[in-house]
N, C-alpha and C. Protein backbone atom coordinates (compact mmCIF):
# COMPACT_ATOMS: atom_id res chain seq x y z
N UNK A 1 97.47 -16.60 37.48
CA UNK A 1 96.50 -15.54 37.26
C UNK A 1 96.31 -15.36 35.75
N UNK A 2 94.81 -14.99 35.39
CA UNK A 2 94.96 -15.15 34.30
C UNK A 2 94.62 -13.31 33.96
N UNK A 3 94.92 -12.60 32.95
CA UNK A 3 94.82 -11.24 32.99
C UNK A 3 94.14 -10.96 31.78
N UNK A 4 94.01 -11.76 30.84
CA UNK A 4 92.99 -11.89 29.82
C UNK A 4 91.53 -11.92 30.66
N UNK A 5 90.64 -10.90 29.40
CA UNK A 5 88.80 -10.81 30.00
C UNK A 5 88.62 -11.61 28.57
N UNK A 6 88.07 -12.97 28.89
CA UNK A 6 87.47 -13.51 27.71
C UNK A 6 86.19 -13.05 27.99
N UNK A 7 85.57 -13.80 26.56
CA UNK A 7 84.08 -13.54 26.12
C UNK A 7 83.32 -13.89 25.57
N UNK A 8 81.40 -14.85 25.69
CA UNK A 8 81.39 -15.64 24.82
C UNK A 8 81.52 -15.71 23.30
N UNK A 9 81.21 -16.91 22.86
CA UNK A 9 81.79 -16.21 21.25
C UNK A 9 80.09 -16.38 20.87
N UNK A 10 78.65 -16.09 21.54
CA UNK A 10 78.09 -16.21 21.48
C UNK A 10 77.69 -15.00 21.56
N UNK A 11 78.48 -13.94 22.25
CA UNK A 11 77.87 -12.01 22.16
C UNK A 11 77.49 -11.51 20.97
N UNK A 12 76.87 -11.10 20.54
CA UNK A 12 76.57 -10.46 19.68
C UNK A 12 76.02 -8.76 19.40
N UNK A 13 75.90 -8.11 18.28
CA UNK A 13 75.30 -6.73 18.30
C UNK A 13 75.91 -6.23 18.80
N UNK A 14 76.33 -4.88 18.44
CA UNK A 14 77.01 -3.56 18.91
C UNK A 14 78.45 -3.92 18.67
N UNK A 15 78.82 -4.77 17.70
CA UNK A 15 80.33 -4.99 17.49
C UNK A 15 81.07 -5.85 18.46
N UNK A 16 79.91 -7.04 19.60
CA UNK A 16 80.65 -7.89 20.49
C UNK A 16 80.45 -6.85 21.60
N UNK A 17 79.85 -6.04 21.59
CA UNK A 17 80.03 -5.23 23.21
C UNK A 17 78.52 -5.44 23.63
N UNK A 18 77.69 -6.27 23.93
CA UNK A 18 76.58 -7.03 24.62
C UNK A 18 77.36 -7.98 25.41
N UNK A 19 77.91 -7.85 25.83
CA UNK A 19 78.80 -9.38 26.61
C UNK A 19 79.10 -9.09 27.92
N UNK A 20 79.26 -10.48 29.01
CA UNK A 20 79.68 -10.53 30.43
C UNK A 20 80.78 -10.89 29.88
N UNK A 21 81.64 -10.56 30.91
CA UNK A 21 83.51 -10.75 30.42
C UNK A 21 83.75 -11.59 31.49
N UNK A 22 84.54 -12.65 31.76
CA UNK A 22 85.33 -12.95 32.85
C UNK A 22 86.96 -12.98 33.04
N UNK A 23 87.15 -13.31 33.90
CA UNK A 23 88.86 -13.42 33.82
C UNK A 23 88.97 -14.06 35.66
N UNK A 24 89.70 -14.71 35.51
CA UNK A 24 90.48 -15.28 37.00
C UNK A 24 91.48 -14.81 37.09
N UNK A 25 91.21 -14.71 38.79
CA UNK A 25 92.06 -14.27 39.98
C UNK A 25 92.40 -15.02 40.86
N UNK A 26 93.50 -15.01 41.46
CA UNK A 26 93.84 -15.94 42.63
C UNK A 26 92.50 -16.41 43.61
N UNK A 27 91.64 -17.37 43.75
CA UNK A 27 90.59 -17.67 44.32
C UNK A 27 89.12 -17.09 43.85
N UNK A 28 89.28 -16.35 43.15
CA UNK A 28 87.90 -15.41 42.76
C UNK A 28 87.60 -15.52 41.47
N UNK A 29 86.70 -15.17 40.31
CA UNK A 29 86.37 -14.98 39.42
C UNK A 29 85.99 -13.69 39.01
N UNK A 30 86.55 -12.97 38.49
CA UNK A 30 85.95 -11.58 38.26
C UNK A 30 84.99 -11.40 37.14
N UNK A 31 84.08 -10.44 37.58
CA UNK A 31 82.81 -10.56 36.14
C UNK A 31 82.62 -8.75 35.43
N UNK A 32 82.88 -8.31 34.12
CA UNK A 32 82.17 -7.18 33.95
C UNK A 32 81.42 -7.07 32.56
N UNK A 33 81.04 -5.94 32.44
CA UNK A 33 79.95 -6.01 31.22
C UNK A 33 80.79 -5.27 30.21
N UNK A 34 81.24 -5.87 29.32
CA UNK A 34 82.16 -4.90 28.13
C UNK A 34 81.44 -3.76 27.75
N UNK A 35 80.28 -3.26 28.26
CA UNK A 35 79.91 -1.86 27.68
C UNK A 35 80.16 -0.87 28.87
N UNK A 36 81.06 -1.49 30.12
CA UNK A 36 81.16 -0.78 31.27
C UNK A 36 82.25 -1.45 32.00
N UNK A 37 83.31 -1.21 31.18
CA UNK A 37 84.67 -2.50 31.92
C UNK A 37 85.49 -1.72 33.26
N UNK A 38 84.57 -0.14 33.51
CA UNK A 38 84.82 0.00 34.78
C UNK A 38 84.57 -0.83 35.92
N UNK A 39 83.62 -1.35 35.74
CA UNK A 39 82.51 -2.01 36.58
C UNK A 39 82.77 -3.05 36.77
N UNK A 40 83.33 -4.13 37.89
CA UNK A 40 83.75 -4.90 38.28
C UNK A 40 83.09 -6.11 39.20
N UNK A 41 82.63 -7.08 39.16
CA UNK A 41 81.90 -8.01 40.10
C UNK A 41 82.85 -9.29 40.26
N UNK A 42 83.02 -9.63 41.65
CA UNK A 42 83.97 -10.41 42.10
C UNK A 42 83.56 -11.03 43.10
N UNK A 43 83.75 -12.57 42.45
CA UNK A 43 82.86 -13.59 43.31
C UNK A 43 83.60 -14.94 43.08
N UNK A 44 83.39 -16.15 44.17
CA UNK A 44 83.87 -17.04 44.29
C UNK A 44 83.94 -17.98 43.04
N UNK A 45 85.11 -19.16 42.86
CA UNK A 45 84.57 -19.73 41.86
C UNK A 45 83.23 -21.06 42.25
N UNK A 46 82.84 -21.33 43.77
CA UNK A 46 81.77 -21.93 43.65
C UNK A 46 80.41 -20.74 43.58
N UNK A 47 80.39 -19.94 43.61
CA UNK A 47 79.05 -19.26 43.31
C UNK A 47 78.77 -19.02 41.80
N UNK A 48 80.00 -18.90 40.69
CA UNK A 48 79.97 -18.70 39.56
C UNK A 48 79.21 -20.17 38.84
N UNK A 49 80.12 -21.15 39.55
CA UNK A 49 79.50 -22.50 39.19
C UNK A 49 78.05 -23.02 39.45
N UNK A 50 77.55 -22.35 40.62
CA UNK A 50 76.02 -22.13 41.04
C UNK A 50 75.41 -21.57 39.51
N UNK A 51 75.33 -20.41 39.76
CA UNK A 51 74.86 -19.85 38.42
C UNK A 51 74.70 -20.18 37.24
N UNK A 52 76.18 -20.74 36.97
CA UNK A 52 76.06 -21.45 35.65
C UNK A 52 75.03 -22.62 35.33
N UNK A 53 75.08 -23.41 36.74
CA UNK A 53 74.20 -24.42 36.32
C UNK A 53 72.87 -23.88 36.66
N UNK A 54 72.30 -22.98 36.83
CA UNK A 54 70.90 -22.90 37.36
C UNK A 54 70.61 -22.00 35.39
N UNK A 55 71.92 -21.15 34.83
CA UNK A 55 71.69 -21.10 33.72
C UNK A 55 71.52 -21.99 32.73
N UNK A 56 72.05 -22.92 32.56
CA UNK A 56 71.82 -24.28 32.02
C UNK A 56 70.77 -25.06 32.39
N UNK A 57 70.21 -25.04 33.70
CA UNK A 57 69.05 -25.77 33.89
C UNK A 57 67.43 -24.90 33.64
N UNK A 58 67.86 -23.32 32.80
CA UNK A 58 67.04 -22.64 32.53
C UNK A 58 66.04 -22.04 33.68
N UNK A 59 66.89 -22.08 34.92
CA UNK A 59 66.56 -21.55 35.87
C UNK A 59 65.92 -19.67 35.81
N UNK A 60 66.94 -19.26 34.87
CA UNK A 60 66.76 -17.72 34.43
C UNK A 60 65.99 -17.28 33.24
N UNK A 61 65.79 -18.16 32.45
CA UNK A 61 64.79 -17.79 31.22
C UNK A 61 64.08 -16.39 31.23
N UNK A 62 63.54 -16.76 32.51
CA UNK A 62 62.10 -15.52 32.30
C UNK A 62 63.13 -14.14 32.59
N UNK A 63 64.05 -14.01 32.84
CA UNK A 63 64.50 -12.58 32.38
C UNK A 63 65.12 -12.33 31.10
N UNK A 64 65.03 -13.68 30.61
CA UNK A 64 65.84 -12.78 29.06
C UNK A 64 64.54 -12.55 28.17
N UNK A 65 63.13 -12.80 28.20
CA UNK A 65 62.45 -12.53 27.65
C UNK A 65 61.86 -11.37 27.44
């Protein structure tokens, strides 16, 4: 288990607190937003891997605009 929330080193503004955090759990991936580390999202590691690549294949663009 890992108990560290890393973060990219790509966050920026507000002092690094714009960022998704992750950290692993026995089978799961946990996800939160460092401006709300109450807030917890917990999901498989193949759905995380979904995502990632549909982020990389610029699947999501049109919402960061």
């Amino acid at each position: 288990m890992n108990d560290v929330w890393q973060k990219s080193s790509f966050c920026g503004g507000e002092g690094g607190n714009n960022c998704i955090e992750v950290r692993s759990h026995p089978g799961e991936i946990r996800l939160r937003e460092s401006e709300r580390p109450e807030r917890n999202l917990t999901v498989t590691p193949a759905a995380l891997r979904a995502l990632i690549l549909g982020v990389k294949a610029g699947e999501f663009d049109h919402l960061t605009r």
